[in-house]
Structures are given as C-alpha cells and as structure tokens.
C-alpha atoms as a PDB file:
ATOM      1  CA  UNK A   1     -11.881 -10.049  12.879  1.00  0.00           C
ATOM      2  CA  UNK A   2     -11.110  -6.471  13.691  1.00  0.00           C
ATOM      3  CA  UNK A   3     -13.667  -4.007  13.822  1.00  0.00           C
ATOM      4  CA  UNK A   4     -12.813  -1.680  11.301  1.00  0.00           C
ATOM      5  CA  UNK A   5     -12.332  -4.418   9.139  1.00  0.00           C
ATOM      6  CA  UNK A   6     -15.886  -6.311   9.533  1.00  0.00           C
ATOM      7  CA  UNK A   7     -17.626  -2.880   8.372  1.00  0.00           C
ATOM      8  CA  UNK A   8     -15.354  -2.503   5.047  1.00  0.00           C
ATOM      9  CA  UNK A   9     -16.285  -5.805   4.466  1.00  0.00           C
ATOM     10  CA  UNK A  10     -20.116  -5.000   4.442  1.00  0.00           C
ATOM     11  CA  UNK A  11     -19.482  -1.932   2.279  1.00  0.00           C
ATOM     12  CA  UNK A  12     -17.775  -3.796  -0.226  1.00  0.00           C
ATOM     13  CA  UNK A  13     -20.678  -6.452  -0.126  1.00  0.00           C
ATOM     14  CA  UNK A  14     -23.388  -4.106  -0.401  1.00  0.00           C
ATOM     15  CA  UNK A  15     -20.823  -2.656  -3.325  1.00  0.00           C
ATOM     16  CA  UNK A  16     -20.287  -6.148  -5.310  1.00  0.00           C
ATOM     17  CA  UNK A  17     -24.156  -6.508  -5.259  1.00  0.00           C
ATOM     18  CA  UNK A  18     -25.412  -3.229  -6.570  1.00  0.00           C
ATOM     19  CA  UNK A  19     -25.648  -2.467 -10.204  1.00  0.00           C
ATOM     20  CA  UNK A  20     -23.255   0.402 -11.433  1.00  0.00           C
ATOM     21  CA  UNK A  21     -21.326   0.601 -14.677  1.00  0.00           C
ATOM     22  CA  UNK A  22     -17.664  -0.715 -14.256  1.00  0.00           C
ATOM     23  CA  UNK A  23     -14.691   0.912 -16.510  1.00  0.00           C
ATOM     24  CA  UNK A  24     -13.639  -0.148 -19.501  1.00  0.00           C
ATOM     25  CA  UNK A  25      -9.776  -1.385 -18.731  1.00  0.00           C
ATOM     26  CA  UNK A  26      -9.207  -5.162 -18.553  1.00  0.00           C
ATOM     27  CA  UNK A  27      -9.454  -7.239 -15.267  1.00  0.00           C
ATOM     28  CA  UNK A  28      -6.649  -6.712 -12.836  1.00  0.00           C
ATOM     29  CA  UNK A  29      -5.448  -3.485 -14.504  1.00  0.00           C
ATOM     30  CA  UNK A  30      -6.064  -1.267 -11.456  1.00  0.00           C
ATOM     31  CA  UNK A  31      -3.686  -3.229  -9.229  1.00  0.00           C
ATOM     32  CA  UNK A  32      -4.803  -4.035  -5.637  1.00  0.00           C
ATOM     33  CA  UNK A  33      -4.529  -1.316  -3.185  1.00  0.00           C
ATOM     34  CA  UNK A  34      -1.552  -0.694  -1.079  1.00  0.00           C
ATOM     35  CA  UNK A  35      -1.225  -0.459   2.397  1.00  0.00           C
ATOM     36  CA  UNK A  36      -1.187   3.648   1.956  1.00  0.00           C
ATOM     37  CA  UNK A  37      -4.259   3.678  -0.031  1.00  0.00           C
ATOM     38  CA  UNK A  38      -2.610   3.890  -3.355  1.00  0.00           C
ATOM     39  CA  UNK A  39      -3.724   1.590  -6.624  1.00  0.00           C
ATOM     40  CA  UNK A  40      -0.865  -1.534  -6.302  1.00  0.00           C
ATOM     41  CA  UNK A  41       0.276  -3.978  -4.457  1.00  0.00           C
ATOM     42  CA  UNK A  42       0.197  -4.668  -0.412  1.00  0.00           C
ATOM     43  CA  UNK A  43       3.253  -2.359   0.366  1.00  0.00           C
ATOM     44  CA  UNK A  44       4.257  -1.201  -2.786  1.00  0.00           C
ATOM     45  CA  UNK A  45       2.250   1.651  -5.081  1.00  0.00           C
ATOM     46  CA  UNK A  46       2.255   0.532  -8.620  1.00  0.00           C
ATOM     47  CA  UNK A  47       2.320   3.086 -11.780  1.00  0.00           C
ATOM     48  CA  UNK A  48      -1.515   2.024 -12.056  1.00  0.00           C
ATOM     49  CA  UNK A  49      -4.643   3.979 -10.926  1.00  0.00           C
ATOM     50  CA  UNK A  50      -7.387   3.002  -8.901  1.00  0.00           C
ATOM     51  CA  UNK A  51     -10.555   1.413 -10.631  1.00  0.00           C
ATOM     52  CA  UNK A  52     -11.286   0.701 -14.096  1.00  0.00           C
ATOM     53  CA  UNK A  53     -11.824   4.107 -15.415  1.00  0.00           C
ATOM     54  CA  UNK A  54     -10.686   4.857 -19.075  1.00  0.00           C
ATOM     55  CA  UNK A  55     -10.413   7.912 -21.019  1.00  0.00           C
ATOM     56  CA  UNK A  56     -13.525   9.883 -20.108  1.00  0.00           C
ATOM     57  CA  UNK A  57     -13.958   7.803 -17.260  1.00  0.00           C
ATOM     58  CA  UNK A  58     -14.534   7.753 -13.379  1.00  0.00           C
ATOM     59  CA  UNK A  59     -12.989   4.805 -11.490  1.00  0.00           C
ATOM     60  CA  UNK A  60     -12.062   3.816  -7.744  1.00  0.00           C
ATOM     61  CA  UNK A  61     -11.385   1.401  -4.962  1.00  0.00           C
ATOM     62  CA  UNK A  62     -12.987   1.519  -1.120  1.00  0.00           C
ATOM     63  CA  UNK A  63     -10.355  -1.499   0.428  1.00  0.00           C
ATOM     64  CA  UNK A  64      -9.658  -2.455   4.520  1.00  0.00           C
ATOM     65  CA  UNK A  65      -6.624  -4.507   4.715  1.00  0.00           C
ATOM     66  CA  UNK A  66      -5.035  -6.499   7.860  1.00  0.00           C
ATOM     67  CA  UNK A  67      -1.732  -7.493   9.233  1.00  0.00           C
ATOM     68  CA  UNK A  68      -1.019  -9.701  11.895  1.00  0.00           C
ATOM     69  CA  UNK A  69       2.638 -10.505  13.288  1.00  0.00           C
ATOM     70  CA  UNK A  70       3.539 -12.196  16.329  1.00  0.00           C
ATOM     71  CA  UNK A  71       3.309  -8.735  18.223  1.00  0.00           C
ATOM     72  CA  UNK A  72       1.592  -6.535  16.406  1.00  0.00           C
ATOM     73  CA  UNK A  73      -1.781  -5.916  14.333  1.00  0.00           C
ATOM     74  CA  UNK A  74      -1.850  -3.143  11.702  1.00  0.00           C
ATOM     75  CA  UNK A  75      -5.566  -2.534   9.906  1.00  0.00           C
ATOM     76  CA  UNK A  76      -5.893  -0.029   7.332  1.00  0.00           C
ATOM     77  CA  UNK A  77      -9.048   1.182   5.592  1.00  0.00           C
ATOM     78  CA  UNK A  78      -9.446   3.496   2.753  1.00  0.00           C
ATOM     79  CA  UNK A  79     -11.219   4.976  -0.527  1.00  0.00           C
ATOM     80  CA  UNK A  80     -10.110   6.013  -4.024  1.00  0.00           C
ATOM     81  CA  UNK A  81     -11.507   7.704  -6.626  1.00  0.00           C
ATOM     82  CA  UNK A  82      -9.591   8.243 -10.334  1.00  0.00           C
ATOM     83  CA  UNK A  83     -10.585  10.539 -13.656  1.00  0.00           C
ATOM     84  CA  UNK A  84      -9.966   9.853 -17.297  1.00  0.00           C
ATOM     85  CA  UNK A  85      -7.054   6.957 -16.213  1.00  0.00           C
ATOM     86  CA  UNK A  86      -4.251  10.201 -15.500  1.00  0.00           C
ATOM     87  CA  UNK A  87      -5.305  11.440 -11.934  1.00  0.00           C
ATOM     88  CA  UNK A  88      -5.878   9.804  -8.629  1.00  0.00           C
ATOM     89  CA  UNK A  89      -7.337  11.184  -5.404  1.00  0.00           C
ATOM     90  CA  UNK A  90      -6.831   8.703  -2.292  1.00  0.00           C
ATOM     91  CA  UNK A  91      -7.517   8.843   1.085  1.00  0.00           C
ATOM     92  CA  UNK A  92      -6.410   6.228   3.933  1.00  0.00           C
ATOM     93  CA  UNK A  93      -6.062   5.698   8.231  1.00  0.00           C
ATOM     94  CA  UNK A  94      -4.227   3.195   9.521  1.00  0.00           C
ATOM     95  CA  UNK A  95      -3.919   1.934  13.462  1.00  0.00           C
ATOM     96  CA  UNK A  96      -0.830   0.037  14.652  1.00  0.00           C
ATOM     97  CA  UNK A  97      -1.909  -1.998  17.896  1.00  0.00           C
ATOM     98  CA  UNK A  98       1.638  -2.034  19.855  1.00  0.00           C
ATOM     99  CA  UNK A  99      -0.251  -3.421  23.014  1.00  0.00           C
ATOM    100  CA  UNK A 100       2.496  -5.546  23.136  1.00  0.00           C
ATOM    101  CA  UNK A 101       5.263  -3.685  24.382  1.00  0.00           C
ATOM    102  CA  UNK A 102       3.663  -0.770  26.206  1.00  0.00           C
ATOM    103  CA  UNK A 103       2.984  -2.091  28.957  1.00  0.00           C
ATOM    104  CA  UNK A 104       6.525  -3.552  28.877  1.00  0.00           C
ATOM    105  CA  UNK A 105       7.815   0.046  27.758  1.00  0.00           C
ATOM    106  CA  UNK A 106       5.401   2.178  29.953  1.00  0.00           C
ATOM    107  CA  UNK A 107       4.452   3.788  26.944  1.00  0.00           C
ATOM    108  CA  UNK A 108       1.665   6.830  27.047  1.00  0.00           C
ATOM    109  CA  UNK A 109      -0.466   5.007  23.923  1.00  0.00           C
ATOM    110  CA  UNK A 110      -1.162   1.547  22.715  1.00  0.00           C
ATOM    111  CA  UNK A 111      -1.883   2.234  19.346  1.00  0.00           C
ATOM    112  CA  UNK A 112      -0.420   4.726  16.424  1.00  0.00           C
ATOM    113  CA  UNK A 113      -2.185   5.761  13.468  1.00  0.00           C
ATOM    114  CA  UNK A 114      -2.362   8.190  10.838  1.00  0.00           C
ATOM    115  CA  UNK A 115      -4.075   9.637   8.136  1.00  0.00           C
ATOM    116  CA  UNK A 116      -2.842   9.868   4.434  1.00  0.00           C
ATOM    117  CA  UNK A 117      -3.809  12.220   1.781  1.00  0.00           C
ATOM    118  CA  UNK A 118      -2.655  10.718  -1.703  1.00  0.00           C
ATOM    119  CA  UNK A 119      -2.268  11.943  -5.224  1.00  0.00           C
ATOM    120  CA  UNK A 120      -1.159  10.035  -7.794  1.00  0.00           C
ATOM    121  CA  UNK A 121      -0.572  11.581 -11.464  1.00  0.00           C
ATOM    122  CA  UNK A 122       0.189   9.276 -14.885  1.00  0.00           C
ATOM    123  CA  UNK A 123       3.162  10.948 -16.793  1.00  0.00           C
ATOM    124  CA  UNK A 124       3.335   9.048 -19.963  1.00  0.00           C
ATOM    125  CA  UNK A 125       2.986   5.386 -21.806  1.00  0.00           C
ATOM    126  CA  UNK A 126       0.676   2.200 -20.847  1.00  0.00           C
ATOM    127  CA  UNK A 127       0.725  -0.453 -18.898  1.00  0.00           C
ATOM    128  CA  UNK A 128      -0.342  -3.155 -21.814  1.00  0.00           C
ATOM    129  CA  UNK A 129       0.003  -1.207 -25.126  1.00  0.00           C
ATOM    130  CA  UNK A 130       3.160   0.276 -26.726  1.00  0.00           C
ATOM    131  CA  UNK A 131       6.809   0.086 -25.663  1.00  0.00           C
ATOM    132  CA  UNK A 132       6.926   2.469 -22.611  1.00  0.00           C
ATOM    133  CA  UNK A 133       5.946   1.827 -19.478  1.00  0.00           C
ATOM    134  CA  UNK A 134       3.231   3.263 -17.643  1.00  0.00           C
ATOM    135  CA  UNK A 135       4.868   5.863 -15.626  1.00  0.00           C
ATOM    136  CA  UNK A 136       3.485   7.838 -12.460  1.00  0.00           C
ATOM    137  CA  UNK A 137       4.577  10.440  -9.877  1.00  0.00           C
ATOM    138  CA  UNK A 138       3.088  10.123  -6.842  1.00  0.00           C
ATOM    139  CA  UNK A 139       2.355  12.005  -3.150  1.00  0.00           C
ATOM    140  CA  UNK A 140       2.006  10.821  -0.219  1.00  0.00           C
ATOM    141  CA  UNK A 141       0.846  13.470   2.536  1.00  0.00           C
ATOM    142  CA  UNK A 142       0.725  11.367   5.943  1.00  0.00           C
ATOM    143  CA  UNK A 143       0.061  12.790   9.557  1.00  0.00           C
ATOM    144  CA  UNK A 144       0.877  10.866  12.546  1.00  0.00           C
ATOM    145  CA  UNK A 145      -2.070  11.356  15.209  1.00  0.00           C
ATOM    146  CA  UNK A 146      -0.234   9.587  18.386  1.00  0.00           C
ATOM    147  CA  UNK A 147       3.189  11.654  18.319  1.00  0.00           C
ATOM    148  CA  UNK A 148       3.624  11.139  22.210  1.00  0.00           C
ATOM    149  CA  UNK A 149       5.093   7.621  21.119  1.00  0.00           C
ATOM    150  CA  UNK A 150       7.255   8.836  18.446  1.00  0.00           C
ATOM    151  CA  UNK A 151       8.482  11.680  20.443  1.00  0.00           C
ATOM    152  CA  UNK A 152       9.646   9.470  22.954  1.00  0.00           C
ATOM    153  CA  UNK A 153      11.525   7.026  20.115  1.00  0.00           C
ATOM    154  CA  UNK A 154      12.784  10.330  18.737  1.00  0.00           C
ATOM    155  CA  UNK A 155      11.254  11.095  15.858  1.00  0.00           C
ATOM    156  CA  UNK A 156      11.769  14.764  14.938  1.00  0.00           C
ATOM    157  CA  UNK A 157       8.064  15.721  13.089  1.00  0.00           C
ATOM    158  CA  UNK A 158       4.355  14.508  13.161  1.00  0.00           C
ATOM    159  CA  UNK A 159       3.987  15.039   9.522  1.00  0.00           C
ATOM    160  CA  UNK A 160       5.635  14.107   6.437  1.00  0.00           C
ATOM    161  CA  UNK A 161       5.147  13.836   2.659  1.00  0.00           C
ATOM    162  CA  UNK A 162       6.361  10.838   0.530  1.00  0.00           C
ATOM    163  CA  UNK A 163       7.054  11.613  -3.235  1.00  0.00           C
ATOM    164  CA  UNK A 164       7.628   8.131  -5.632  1.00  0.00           C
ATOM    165  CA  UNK A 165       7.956   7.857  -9.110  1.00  0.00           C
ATOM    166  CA  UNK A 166       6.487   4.593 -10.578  1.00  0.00           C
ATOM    167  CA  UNK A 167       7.115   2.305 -14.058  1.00  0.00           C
ATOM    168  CA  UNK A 168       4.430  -0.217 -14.491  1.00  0.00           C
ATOM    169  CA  UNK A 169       4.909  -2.896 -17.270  1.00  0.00           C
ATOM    170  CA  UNK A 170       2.613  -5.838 -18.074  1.00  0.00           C
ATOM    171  CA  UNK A 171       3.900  -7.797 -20.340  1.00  0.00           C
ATOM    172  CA  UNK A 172       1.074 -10.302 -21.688  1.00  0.00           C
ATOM    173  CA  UNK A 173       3.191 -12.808 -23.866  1.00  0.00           C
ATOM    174  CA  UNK A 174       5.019 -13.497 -20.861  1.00  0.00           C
ATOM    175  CA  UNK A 175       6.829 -16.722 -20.257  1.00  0.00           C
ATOM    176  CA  UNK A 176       5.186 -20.201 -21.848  1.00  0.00           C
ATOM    177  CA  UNK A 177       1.667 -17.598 -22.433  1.00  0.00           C
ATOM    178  CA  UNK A 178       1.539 -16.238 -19.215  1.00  0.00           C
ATOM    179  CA  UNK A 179       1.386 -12.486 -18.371  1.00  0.00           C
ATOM    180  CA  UNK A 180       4.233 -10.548 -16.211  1.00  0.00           C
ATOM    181  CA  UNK A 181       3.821  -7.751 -14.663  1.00  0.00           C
ATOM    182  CA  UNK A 182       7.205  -5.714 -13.085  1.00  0.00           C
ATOM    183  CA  UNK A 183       7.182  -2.838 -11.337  1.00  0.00           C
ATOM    184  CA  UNK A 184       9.861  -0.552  -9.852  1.00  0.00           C
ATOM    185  CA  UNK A 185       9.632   2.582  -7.688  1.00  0.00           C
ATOM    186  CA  UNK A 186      11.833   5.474  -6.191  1.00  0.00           C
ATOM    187  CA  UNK A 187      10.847   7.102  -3.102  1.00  0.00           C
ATOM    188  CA  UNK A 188      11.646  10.178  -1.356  1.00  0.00           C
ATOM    189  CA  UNK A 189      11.295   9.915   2.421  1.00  0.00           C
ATOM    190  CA  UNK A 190      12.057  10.528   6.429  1.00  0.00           C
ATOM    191  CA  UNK A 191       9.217   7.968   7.784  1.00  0.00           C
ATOM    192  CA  UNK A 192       9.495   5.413  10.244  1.00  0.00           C
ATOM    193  CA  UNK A 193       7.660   2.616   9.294  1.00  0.00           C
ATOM    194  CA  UNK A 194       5.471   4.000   7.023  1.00  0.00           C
ATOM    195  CA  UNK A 195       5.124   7.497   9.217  1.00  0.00           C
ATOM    196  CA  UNK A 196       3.501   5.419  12.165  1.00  0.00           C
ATOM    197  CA  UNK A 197       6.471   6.515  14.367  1.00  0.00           C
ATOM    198  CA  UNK A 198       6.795  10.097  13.156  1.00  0.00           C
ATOM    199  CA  UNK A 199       9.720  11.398  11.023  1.00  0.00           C
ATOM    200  CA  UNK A 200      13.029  11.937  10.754  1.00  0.00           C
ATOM    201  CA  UNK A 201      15.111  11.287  13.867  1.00  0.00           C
ATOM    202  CA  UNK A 202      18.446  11.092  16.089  1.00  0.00           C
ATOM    203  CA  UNK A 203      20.064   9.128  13.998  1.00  0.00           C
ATOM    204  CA  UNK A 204      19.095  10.940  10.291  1.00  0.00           C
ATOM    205  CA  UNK A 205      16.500  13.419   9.981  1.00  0.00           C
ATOM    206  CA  UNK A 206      17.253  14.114   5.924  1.00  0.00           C
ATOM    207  CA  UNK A 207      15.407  12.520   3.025  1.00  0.00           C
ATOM    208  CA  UNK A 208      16.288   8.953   1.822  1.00  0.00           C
ATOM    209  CA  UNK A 209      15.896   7.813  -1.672  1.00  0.00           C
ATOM    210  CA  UNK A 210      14.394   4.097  -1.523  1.00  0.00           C
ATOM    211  CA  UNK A 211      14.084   1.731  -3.830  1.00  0.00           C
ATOM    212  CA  UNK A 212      10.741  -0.450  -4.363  1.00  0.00           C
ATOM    213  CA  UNK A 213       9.590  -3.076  -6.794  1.00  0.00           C
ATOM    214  CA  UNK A 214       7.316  -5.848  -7.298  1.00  0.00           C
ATOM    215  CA  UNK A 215       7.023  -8.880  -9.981  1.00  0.00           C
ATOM    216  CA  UNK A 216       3.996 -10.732 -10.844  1.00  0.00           C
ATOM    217  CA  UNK A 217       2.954 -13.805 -13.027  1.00  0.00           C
ATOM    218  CA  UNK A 218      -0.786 -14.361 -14.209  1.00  0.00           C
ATOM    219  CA  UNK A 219      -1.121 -17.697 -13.477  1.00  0.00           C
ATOM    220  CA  UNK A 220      -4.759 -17.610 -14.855  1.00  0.00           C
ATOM    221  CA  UNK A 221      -6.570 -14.399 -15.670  1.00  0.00           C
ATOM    222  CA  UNK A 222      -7.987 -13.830 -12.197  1.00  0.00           C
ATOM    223  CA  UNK A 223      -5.183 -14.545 -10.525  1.00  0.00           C
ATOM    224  CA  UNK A 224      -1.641 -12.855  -9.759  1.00  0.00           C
ATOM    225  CA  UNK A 225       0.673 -14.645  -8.393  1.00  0.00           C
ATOM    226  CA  UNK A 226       4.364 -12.509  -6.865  1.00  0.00           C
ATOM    227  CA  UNK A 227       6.668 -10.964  -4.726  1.00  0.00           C
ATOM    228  CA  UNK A 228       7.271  -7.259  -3.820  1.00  0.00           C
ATOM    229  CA  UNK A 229      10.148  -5.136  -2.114  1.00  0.00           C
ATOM    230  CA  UNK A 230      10.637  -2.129   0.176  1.00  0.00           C
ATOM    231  CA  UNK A 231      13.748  -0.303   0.918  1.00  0.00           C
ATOM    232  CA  UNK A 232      12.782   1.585   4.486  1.00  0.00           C
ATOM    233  CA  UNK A 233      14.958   4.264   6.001  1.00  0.00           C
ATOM    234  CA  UNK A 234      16.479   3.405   9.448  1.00  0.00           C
ATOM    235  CA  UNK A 235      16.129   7.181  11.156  1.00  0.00           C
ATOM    236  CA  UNK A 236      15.676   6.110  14.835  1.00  0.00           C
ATOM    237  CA  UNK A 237      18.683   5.139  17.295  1.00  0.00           C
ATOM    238  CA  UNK A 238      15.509   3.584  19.319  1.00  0.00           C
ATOM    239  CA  UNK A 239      15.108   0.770  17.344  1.00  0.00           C
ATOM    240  CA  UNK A 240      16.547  -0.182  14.034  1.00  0.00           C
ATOM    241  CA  UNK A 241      14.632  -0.424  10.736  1.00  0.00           C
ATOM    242  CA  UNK A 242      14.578  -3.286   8.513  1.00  0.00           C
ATOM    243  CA  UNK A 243      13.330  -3.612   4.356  1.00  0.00           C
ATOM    244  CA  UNK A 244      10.188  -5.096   3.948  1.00  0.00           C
ATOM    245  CA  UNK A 245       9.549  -8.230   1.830  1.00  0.00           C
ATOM    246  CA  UNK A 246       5.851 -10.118   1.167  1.00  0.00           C
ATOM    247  CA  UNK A 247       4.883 -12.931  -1.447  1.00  0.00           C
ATOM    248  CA  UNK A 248       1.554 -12.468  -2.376  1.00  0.00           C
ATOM    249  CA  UNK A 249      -1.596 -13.933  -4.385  1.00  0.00           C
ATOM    250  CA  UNK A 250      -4.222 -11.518  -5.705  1.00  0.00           C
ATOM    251  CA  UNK A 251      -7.636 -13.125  -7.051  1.00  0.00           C
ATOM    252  CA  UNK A 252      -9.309 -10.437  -9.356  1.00  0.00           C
ATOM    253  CA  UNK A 253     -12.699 -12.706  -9.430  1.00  0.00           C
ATOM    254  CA  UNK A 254     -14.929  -9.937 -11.447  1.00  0.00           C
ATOM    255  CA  UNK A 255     -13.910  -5.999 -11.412  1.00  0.00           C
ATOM    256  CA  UNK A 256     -16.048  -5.134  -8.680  1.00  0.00           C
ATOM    257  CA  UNK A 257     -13.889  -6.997  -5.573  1.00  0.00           C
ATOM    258  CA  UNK A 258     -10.521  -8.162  -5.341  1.00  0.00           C
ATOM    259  CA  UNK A 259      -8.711 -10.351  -2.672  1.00  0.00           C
ATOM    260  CA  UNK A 260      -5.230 -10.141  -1.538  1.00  0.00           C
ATOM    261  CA  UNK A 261      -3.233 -12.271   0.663  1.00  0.00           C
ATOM    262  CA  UNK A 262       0.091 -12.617   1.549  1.00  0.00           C
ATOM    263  CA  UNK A 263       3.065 -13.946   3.633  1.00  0.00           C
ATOM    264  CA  UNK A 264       5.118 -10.829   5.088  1.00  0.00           C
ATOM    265  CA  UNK A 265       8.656 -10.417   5.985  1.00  0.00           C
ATOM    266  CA  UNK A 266       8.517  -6.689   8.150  1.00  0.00           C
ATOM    267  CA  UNK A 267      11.467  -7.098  10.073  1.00  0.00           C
ATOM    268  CA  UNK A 268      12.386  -5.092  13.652  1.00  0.00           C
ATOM    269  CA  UNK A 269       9.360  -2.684  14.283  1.00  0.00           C
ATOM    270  CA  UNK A 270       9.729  -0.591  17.286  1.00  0.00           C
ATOM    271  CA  UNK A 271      12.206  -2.869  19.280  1.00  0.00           C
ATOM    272  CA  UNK A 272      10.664  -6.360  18.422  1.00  0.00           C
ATOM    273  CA  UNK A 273      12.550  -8.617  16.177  1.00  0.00           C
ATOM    274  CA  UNK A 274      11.319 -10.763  13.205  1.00  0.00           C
ATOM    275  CA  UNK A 275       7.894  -9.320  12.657  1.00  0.00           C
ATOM    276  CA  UNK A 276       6.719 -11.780  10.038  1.00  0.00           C
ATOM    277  CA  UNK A 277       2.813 -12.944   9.099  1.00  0.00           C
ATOM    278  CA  UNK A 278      -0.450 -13.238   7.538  1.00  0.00           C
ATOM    279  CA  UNK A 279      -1.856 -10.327   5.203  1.00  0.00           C
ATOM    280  CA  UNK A 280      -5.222  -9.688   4.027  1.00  0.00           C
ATOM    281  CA  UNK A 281      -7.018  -7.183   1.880  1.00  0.00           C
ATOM    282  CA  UNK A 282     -10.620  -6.556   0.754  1.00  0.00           C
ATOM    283  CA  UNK A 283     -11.149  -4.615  -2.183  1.00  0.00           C
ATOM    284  CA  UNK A 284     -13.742  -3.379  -3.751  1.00  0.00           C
ATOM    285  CA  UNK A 285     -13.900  -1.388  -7.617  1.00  0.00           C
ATOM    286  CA  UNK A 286     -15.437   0.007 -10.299  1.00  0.00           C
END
C-alpha cells in the first residue's frame, strides 16, 4: 500500500475511535469525497457538502484515495471542513506515478502532482426535502508542481481554475422502496487530466464546457450502489484525451468513515491506451 495512503489510514483510525459530536444530517448525505477533494463521488463533485454539519453546524471529511491501472498509480489525500451546510473549504495533492513511460519517453520527472484549493457554495433547495434540487457552484483552484512534463506535452499554463455548477437529488421512495440519488454537473475547464499535465494546449487552449453526472441506488442504508460520468477536454496534440467512466460501491458503515471502491474506465492518459482498474477511498467524517 502506498505511503501516503497507509498514514491517512491511521488518521482516520485514530478519527473513527475518538469521541466528537457528529452532525445532524442523515447517513450518506455528505457524499464520498472526490478525487479533487470535493464532497461526492470518486471523479465527480456532487451538489453535497462535506460532513454532516447542519444549520449552525461544523462538518468535514480528511479522505486518501488510490488508483491503480495497468501503467499508472494515482494517490490523492485531502481534508475538508464545511459551516452551517452552505459553504465548503477543501484542500487536496495528488501524485501521478508515470514511471512507466519515462524511461521509455526520457522524460525529466516520474511523477506529476498538484495541489487544489476548493470552494464549494450551496445556492438553493435540498437534497431530501422539497421539490428542488440541491444546487451548488463550485471552484476548483489547481496548481501543477511538475510543469517540465507538461511543457514538454504542450500544455500552455501551470495553473488553472475549474468552475462547476452541481444539482443533487435523492429521491428516497425510489424504485420498489429503494432510494436514488442523480446527480448532474457542468464544468468550465482547460485541464489535462484533471490539471496533472498542465493546461490548455496546441491543440485548444480555450475553456470547455463538460458535462458530468452520477446515479446511485441505496441498496440498503449503508450502502450505495452506481455509476458516474466525466466529459474531459482533449487540449494536447501529444496524446489524446478520453471521458472517464467508474461503477462504484460506497459503504457508509456509521458517519464517522466511509469506504469507496470502484471499477474505472480512464481511457488514453499521456500516450498509454485503455487505462482501466481498481479504485479505493478512505474516508473519514463528522
């Protein structure tokens, strides 16, 4: 098990078995967190904030998730922290391993990573209660620490900000008694896979709108059961872009910790095809 990932995991121990007051908002409310360190899914932000916090309340996640495909390994590790249930503060670093094809490529690096500031605001309506649903608008500040790498690829900038808006619904009368959840996104954006190889490029250097969305099913009450969807933009002549696609089961066993795993469909990334496997996430709330 990666590094980074064995010490979230004792944080989130030493978390689960200390006493502090959880929110008030059912289990599985706050989502998992996403790849980028915002309350959601794997890969996809989700209208939902971080934690359990209510009205008048403080909530948040600390998470370290994992990807492995047949060339590369991605780990990401990150905190939360969210006030009242209408404002979000994240913070997140992830580390692409592409050991694989530097040596091949004579590259100057074998890893990428970068650092992401998020903020993530709740417009209007609820994610359970009333007709509307929950709506958010969301930023994504994200600075690339390796640019050599995405110099060379063509990438245009080491620094970029993502802005999505967000519609959460959970429906709990569902189908046959059981709970679905959808949720659809728009994003504006120039980065290459995810920002890890800079922004903007050869080929386009102008903002994209994207298209995201993810679809659940409770299957029992700690445990979610889906599919999510991201449109990517395809900036660098270097190598081509694909969408991303992941089915996924979350297990919500109390509100302090949350587990997330799921099969991933990522596509070309940085000249290898097919980039498909395993993803894992530790989180832990309050």
């Amino acid at each position: 098990m990666p590094q980074i990932f064995s010490i979230v995991t004792l944080l989130l121990i030493s978390m689960t078995v200390s006493s502090y007051e959880v929110g008030s908002r059912l289990l599985a409310t706050g989502g998992a967190t996403q790849l980028e360190g915002s309350a959601g899914g794997g890969t996809v932000p989700w209208a939902v904030l971080s934690g359990y916090g209510q009205r008048g309340e403080w909530g948040g996640d600390i998470f370290g998730t994992y990807i492995k495909t047949s060339d590369y390994d991605l780990q990401a590790i990150g905190l939360s922290l969210a006030y009242n249930n209408r404002i979000e503060f994240s913070l997140a670093t992830e580390i692409l391993d592409i050991d694989a094809i530097a040596t091949d490529l004579n590259l100057p690096d074998d890893e990428l990573s970068q650092s992401i500031l998020g903020v993530k605001l709740r417009l209007f309506g609820d994610l359970i209660y009333g007709t509307l649903p929950q709506v958010s608008l969301g930023m994504q500040y994200k600075n690339n620490h390796d640019f050599d790498v995405p110099n060379i690829a063509g990438a245009v900038d080491d620094n970029g900000t993502d802005f999505y808006l967000a519609a959460s619904k959970l429906w709990l009368s569902g189908i046959n008694g059981y709970p679905l959840l959808f949720n659809v996104n728009l994003r504006s954006t120039s980065a290459n896979q995810l920002g890890l190889l800079g922004f903007g490029g050869d080929r386009n250097n102008s903002r994209e709108l994207m298209f995201e969305g993810s679809a659940g099913i409770l299957i029992r009450r700690d445990l979610l059961f889906g599919f999510e969807y991201r449109q990517k933009p395809d900036n660098l002549s270097f190598a081509s872009e694909d969408d991303w696609f992941d089915l996924f089961l979350a297990w919500f066993p109390t509100k302090h910790i949350s587990l997330v795993g799921a099969w991933t469909e990522l596509g070309d990334i940085a000249g290898r095809n097919d980039q498909r496997g395993l993803y894992i996430s530790l989180e832990g709330s309050y």
